[in-house]
N, C-alpha and C. Protein backbone atom coordinates (compact mmCIF):
# COMPACT_ATOMS: atom_id res chain seq x y z
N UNK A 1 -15.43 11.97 -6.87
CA UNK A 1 -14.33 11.05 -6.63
C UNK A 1 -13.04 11.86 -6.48
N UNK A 2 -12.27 11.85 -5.27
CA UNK A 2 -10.93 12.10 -5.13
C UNK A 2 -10.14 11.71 -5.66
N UNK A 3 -9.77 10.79 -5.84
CA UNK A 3 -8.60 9.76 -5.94
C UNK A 3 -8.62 9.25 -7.81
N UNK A 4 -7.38 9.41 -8.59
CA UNK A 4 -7.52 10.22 -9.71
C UNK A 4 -6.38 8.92 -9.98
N UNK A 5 -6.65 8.01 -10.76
CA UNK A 5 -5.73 6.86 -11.26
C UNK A 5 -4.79 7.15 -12.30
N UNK A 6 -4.88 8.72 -12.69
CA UNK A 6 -3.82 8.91 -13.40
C UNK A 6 -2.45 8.89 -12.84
N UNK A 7 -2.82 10.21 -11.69
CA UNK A 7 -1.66 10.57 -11.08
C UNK A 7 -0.84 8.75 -10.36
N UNK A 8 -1.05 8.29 -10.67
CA UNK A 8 -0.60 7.28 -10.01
C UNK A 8 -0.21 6.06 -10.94
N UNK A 9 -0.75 5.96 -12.49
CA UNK A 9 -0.01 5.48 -13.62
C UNK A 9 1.35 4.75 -13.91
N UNK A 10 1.81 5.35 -14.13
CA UNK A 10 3.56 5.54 -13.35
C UNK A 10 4.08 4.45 -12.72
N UNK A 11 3.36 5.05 -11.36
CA UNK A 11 3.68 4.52 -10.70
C UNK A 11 3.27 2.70 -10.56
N UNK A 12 2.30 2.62 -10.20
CA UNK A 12 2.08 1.52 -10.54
C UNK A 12 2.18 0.96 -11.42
N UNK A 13 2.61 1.07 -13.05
CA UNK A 13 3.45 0.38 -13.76
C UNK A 13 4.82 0.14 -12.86
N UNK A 14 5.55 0.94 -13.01
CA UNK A 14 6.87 0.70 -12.42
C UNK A 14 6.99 -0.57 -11.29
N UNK A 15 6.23 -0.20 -10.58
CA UNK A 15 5.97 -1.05 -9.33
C UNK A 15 5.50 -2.59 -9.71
N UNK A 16 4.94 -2.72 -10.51
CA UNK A 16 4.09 -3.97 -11.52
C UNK A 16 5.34 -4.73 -11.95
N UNK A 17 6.28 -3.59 -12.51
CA UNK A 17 7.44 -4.69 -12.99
C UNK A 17 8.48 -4.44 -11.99
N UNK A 18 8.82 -4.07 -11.03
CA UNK A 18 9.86 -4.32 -9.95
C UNK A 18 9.66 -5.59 -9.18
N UNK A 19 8.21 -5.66 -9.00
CA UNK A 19 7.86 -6.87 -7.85
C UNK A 19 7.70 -8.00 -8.94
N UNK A 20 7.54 -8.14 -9.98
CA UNK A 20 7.44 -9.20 -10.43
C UNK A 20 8.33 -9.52 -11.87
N UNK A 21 8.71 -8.59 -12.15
CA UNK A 21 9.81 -8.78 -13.29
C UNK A 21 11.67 -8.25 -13.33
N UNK A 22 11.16 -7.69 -12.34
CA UNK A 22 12.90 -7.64 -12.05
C UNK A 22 13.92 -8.13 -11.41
N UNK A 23 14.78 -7.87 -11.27
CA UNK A 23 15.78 -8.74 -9.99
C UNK A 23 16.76 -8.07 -8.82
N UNK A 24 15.14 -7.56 -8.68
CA UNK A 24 15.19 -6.81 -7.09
C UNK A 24 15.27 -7.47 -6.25
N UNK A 25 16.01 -7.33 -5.18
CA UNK A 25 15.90 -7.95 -4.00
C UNK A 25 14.71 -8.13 -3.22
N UNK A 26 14.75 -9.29 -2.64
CA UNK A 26 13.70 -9.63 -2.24
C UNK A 26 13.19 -8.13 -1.17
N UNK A 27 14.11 -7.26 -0.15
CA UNK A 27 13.24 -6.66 0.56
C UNK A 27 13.19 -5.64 -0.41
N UNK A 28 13.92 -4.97 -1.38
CA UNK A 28 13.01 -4.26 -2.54
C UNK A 28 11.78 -4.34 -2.57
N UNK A 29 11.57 -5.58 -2.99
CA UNK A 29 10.85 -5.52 -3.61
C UNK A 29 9.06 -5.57 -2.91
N UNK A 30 9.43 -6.21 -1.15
CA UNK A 30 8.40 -5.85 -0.32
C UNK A 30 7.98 -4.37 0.02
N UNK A 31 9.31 -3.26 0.18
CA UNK A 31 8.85 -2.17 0.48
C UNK A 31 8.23 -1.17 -0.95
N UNK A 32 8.66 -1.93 -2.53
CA UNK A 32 7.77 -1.70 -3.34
C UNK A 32 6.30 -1.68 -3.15
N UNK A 33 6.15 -3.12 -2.84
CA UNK A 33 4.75 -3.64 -2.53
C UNK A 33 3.89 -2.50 -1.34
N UNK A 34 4.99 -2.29 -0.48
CA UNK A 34 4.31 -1.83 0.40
C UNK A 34 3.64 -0.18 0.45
N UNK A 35 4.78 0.40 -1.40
CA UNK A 35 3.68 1.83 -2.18
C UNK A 35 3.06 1.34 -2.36
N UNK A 36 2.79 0.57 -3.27
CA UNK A 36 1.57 -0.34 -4.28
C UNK A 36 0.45 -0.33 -3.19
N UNK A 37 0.94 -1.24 -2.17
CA UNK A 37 -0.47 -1.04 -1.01
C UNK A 37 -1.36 0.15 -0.63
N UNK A 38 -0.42 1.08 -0.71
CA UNK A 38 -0.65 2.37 -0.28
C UNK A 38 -1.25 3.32 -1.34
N UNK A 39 -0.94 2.96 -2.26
CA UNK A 39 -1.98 3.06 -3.78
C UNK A 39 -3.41 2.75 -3.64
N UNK A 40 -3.51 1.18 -3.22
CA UNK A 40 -4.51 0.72 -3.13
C UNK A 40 -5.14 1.02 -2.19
N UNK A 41 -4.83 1.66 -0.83
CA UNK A 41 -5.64 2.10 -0.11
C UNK A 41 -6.50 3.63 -1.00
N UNK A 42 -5.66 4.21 -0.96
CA UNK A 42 -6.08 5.59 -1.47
C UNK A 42 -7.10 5.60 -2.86
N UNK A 43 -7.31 4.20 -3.16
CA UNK A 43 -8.29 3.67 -3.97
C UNK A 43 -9.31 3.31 -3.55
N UNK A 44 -9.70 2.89 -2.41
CA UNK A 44 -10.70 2.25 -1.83
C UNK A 44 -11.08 3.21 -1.37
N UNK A 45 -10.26 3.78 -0.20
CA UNK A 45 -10.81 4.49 0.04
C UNK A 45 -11.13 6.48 -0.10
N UNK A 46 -10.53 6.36 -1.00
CA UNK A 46 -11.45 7.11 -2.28
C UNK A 46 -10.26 8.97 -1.65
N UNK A 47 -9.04 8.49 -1.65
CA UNK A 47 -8.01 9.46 -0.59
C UNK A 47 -7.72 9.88 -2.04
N UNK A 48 -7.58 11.53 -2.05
CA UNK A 48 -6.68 12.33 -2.63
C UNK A 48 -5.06 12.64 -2.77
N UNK A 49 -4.29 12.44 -3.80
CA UNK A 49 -3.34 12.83 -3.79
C UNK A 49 -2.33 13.74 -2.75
N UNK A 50 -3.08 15.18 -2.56
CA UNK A 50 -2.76 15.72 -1.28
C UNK A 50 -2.74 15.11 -0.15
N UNK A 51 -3.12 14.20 0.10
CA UNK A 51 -3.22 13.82 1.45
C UNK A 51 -2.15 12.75 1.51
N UNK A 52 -1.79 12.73 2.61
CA UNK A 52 -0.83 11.74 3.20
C UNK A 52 -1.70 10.28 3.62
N UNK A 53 -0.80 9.57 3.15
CA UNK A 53 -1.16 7.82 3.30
C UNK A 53 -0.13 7.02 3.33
N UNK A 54 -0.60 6.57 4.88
CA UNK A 54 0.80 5.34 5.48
C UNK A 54 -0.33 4.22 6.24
N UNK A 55 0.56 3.01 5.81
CA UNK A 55 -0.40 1.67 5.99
C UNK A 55 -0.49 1.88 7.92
N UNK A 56 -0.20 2.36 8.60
CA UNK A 56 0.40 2.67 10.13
C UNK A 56 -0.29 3.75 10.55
N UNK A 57 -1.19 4.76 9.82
CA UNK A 57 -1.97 5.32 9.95
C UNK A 57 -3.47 4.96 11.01
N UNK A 58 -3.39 5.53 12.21
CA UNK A 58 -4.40 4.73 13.05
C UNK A 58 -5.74 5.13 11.98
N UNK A 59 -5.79 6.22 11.73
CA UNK A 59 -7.15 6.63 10.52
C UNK A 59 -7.35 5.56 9.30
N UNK A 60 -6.24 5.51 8.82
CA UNK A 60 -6.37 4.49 7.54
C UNK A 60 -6.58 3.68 8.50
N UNK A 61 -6.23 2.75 9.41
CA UNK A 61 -6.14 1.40 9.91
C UNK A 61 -7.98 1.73 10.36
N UNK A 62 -8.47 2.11 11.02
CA UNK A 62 -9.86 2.29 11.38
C UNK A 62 -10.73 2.50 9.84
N UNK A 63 -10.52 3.20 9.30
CA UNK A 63 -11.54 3.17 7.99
C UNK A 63 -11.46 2.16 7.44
N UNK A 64 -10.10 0.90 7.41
CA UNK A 64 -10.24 -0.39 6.11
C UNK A 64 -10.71 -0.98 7.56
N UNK A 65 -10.78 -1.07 8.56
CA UNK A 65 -11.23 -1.77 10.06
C UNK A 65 -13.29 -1.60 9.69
N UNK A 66 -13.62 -0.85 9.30
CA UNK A 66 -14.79 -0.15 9.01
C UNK A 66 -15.47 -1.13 7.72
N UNK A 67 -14.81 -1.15 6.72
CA UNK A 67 -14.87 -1.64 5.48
C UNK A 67 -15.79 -3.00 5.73
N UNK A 68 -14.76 -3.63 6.73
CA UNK A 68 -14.81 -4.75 7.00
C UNK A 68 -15.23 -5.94 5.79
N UNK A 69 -14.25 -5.59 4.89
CA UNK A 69 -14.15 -6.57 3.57
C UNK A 69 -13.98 -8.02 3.96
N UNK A 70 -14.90 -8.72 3.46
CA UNK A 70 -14.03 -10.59 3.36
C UNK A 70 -13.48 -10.44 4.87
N UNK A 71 -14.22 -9.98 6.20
CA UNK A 71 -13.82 -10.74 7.38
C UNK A 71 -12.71 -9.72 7.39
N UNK A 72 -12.53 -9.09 7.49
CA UNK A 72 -11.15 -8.14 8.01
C UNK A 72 -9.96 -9.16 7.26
N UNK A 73 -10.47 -9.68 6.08
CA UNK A 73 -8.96 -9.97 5.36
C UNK A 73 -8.60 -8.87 4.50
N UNK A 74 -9.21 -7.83 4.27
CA UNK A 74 -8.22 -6.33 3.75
C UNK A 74 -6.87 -6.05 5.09
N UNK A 75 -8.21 -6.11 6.06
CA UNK A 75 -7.19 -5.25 7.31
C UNK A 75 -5.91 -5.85 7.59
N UNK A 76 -5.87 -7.47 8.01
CA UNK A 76 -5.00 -8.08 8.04
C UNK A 76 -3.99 -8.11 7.05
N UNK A 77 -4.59 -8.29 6.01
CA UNK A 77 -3.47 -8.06 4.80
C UNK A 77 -2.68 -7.15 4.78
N UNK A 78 -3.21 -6.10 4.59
CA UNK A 78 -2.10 -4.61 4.66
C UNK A 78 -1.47 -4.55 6.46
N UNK A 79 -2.03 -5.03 7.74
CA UNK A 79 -1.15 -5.26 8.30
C UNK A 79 0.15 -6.14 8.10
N UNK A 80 0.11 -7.43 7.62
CA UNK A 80 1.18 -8.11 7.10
C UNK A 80 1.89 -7.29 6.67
N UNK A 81 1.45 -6.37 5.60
CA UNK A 81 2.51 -5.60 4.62
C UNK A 81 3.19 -4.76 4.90
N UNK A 82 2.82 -3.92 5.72
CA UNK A 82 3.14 -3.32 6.83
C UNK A 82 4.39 -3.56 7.30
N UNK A 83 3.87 -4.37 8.28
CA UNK A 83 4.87 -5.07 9.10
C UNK A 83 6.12 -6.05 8.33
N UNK A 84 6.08 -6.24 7.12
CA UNK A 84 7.32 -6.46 5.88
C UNK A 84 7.83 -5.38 6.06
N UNK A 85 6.67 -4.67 5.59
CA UNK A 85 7.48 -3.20 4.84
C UNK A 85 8.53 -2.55 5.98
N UNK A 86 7.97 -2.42 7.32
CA UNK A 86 8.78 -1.71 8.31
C UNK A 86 10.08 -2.80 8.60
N UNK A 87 9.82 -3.88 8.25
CA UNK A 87 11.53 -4.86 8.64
C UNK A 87 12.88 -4.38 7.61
N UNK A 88 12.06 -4.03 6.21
CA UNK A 88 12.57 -3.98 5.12
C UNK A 88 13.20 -2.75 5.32
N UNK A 89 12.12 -1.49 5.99
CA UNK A 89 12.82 -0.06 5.51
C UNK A 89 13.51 0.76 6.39
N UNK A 90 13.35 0.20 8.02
CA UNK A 90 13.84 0.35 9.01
C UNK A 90 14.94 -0.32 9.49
N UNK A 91 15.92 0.32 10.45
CA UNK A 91 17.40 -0.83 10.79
C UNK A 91 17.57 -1.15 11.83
N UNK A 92 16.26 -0.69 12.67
CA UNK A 92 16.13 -1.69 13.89
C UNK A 92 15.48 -2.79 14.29
């Protein structure tokens, strides 16, 4: 197993209470969500720390495409989030 739930502890606490216990702004608190996602990919699919992981990734997008969880409702999902996340963190 790659992918090591320590290194990532932390983080996902933090993230646990930004999106749901703080009084972050709402796009805060999507482009939070949208590490958290990116957590959860690197969980599934079983990604190492070293490695780079972005929900926009044609590789990530083809391996959870692969998965094919619940009807491509993984895939869709993290596209949604995605596509938050880039309204939220981008200014165009």
């Amino acid at each position: 197993m790659k992918f090591n739930q320590q290194d990532y502890k932390g983080l996902i606490e933090r993230a646990i209470h930004d999106i749901f216990y703080s009084n972050a702004t709402n796009e805060s608190k999507i482009v939070i969500t949208r590490k958290y996602a990116e957590i959860c990919i690197r969980k599934i699919l079983d990604i190492p720390q070293k490695e780079d992981v972005s929900l926009g990734y044609k590789t990530i997008k083809n391996q959870i495409k692969e998965l094919n969880l619940q009807n491509g409702l993984l895939a869709n999902s993290i596209e949604e989030i995605r596509k938050f996340g880039n309204d939220c963190t981008h200014t165009q």
